[in-house]
C-alpha atoms as a PDB file:
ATOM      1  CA  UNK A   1       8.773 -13.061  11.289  1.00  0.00           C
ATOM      2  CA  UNK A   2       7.082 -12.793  14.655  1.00  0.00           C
ATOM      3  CA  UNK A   3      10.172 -11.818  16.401  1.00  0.00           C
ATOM      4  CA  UNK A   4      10.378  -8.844  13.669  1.00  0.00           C
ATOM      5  CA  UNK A   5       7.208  -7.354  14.325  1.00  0.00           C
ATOM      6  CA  UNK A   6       7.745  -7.470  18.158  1.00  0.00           C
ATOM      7  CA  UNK A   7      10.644  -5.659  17.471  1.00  0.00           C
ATOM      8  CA  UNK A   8       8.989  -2.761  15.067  1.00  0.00           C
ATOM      9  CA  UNK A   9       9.286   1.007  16.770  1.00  0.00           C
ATOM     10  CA  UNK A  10       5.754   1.017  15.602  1.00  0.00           C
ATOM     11  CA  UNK A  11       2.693  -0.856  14.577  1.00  0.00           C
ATOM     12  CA  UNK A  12       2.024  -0.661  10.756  1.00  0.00           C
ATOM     13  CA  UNK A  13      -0.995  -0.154   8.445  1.00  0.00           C
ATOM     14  CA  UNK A  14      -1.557  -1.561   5.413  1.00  0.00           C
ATOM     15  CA  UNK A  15      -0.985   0.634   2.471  1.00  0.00           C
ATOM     16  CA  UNK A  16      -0.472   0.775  -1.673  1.00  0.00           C
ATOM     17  CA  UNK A  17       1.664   3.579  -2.371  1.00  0.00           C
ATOM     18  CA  UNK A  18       4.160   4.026  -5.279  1.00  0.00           C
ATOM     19  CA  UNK A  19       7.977   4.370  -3.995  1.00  0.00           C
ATOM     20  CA  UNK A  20      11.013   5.834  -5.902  1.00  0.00           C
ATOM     21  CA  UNK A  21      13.739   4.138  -4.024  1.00  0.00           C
ATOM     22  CA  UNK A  22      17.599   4.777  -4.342  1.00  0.00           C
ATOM     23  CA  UNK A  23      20.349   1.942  -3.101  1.00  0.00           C
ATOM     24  CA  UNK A  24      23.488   3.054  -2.367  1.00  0.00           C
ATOM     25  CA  UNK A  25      25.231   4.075  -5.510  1.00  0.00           C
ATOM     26  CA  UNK A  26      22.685   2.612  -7.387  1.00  0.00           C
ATOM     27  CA  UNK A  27      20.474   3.624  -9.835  1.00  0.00           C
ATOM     28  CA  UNK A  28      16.480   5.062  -8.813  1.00  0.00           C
ATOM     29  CA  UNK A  29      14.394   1.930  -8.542  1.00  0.00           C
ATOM     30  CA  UNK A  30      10.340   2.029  -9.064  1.00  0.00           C
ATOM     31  CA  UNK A  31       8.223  -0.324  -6.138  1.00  0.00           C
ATOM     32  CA  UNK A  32       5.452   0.078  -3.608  1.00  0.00           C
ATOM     33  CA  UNK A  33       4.996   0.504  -0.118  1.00  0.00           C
ATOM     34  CA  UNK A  34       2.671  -1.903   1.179  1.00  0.00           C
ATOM     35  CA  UNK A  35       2.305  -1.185   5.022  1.00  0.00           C
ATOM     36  CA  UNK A  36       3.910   2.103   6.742  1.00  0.00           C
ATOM     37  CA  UNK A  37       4.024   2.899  10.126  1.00  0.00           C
ATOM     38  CA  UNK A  38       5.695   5.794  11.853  1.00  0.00           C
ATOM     39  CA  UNK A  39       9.422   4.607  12.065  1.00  0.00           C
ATOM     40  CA  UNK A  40       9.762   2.359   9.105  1.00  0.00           C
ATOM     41  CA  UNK A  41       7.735   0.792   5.537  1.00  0.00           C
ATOM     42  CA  UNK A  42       7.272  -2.671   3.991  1.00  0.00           C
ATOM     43  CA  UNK A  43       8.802  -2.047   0.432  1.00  0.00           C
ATOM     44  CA  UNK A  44       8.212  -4.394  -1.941  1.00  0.00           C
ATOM     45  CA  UNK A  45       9.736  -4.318  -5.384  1.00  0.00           C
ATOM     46  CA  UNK A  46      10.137  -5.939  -8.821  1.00  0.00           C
ATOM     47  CA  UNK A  47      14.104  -7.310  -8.579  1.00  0.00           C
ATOM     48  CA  UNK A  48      15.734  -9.187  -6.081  1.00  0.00           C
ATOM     49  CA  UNK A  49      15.988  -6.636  -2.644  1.00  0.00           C
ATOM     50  CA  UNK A  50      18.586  -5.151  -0.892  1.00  0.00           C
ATOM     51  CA  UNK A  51      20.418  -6.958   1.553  1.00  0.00           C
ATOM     52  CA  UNK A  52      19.811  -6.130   5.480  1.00  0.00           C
ATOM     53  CA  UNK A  53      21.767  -3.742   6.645  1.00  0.00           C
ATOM     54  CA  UNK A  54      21.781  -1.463   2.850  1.00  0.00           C
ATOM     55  CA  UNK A  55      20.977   1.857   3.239  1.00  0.00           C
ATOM     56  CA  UNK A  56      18.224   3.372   1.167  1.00  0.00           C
ATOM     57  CA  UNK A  57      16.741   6.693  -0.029  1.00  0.00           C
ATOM     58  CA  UNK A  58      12.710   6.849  -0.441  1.00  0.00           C
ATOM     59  CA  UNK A  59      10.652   9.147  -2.186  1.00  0.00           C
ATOM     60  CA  UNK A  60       7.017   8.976  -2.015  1.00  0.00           C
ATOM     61  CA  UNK A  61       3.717  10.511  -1.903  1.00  0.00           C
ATOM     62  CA  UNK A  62       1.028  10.902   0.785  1.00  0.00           C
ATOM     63  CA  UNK A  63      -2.684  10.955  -0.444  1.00  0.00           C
ATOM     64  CA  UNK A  64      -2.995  13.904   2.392  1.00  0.00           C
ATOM     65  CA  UNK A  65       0.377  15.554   1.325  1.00  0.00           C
ATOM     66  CA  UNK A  66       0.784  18.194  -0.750  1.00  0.00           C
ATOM     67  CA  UNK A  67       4.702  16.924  -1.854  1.00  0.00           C
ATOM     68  CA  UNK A  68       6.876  14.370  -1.786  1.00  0.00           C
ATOM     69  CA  UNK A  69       8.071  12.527   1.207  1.00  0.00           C
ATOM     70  CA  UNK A  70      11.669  12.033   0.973  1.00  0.00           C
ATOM     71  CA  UNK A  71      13.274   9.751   4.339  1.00  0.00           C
ATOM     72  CA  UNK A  72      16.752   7.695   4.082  1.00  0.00           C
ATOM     73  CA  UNK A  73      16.549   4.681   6.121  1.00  0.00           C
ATOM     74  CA  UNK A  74      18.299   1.082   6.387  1.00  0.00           C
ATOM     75  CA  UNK A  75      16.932  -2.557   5.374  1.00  0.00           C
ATOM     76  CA  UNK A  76      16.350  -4.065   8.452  1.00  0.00           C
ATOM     77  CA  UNK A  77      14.818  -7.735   6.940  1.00  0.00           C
ATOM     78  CA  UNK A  78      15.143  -8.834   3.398  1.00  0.00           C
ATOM     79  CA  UNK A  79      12.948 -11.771   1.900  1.00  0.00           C
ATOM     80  CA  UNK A  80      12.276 -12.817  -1.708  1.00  0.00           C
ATOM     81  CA  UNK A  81      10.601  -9.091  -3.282  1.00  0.00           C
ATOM     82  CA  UNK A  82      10.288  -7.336  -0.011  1.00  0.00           C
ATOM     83  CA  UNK A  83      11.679  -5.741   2.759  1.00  0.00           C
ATOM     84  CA  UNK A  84      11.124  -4.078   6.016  1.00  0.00           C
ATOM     85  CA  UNK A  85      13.285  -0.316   5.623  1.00  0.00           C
ATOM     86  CA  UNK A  86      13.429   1.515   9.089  1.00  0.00           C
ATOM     87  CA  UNK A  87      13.126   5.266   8.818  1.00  0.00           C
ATOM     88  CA  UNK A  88      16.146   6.866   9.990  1.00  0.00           C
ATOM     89  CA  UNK A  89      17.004  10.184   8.100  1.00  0.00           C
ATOM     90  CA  UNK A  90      13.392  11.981   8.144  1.00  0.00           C
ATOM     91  CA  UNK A  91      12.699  16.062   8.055  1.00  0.00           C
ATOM     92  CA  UNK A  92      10.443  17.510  10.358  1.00  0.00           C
ATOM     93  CA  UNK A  93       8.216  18.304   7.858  1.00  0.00           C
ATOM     94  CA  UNK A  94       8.099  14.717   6.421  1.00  0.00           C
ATOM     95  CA  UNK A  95       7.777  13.156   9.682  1.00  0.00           C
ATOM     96  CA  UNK A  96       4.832  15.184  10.442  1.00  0.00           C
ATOM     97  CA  UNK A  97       2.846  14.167   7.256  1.00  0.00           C
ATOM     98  CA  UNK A  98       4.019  10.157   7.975  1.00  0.00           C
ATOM     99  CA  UNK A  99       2.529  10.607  11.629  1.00  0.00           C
ATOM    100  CA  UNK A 100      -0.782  12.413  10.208  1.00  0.00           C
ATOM    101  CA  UNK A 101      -1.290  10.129   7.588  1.00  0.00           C
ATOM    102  CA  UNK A 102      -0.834   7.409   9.820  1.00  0.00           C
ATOM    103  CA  UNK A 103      -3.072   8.847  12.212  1.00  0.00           C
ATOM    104  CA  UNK A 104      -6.198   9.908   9.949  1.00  0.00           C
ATOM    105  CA  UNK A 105      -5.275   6.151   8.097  1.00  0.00           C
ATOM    106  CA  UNK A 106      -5.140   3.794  11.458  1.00  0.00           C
ATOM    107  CA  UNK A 107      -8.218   5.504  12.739  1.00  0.00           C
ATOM    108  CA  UNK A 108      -9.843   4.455   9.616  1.00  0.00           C
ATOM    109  CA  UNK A 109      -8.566   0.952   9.042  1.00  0.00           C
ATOM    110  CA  UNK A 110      -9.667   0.368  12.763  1.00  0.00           C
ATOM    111  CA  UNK A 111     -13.483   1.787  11.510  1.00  0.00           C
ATOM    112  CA  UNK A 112     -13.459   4.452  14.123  1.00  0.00           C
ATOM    113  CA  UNK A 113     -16.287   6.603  13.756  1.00  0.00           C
ATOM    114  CA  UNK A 114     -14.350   9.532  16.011  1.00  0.00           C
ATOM    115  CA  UNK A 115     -12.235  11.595  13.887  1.00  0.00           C
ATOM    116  CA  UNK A 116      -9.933  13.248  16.368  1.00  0.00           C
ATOM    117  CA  UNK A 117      -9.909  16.957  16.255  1.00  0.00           C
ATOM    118  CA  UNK A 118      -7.496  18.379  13.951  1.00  0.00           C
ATOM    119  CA  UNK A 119      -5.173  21.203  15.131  1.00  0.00           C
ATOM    120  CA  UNK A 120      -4.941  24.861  12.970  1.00  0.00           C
ATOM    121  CA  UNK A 121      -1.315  24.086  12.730  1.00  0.00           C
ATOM    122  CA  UNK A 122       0.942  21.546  13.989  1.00  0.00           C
ATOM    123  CA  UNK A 123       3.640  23.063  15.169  1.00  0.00           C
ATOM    124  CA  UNK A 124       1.359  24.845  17.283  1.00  0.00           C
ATOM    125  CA  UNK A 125       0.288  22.124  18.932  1.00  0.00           C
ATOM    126  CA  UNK A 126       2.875  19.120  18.638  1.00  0.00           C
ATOM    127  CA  UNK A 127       0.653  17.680  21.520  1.00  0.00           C
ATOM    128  CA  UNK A 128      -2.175  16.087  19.496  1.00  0.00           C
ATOM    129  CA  UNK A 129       0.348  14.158  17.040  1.00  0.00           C
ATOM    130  CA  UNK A 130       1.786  12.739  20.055  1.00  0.00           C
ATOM    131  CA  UNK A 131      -1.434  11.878  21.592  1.00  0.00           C
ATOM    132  CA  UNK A 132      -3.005  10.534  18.665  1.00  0.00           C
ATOM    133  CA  UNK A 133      -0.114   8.189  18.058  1.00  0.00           C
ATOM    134  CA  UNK A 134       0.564   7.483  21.676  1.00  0.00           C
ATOM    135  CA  UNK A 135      -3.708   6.146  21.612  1.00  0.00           C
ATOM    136  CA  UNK A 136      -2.700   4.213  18.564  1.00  0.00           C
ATOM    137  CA  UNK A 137      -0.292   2.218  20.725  1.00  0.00           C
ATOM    138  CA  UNK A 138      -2.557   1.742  23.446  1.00  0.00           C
ATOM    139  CA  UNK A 139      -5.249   0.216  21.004  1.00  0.00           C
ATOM    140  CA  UNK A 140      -2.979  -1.673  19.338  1.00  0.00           C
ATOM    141  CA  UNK A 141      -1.327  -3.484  23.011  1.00  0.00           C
ATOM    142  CA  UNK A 142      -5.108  -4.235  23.928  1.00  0.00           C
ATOM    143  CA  UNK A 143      -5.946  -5.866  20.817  1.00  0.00           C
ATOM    144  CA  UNK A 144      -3.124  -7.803  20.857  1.00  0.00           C
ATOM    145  CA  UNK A 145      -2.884  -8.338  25.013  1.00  0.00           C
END
């Protein structure tokens, strides 16, 4: 499992969100989303998973969003009740509520007292999302360096 998380696009947070998840020409599935990071989510569900390599439609909720999230993505790992989907197929729009919420989420899982300024409008300053994730990386190397 170690080699899998060296291998993540990007750290994760622990999380408890409900998931409406659709195999491939399968039927909608109910589970939960247990740790989400920018390019991919823990699922964990009630049956048997999905092979690796499955492909996979989520939709979820954000407690900052105002809709659903909605990203396609493959099954990287498989084990037992859960596995590790990378995000592949993401809007704009989603991707920029996944990077806020994992932003405003990771700054408070880590206790930081400094909420970083947020912008009128993202798109008008794409800067700060980078920057806030781009400090979440650097945290996260020097805790674990």
């Amino acid at each position: 499992m170690i080699d899998l998380i060296d291998r993540r696009l990007s750290p994760r947070i622990a999380c408890n969100l409900a998931v409406d998840y659709t195999p491939s020409e399968m039927h909608a599935q109910i589970g939960r989303i247990t740790n989400i990071g920018t390019a991919g989510v823990c699922l964990a569900t009630q049956r048997l998973i999905l092979p690796a390599g499955a492909d996979v439609l989520l939709h979820f909720r954000l407690p900052i969003g105002k809709r659903p999230v909605q990203a396609g993505g493959t099954v990287r790992w498989a084990a037992q009740w859960t596995a590790g989907v990378e995000l592949l197929h993401v809007s704009f729009q989603d991707q920029d509520e996944i990077w806020r919420y994992y932003a405003k989420e990771s700054a408070r899982q880590r206790g930081s007292r400094v909420r970083p300024a947020q912008p009128a409008d993202p798109i008008q300053d794409p800067a700060f999302l980078r920057e806030t994730v781009l400090d979440a990386w650097r945290r996260f190397i020097r805790e674990r360096g």
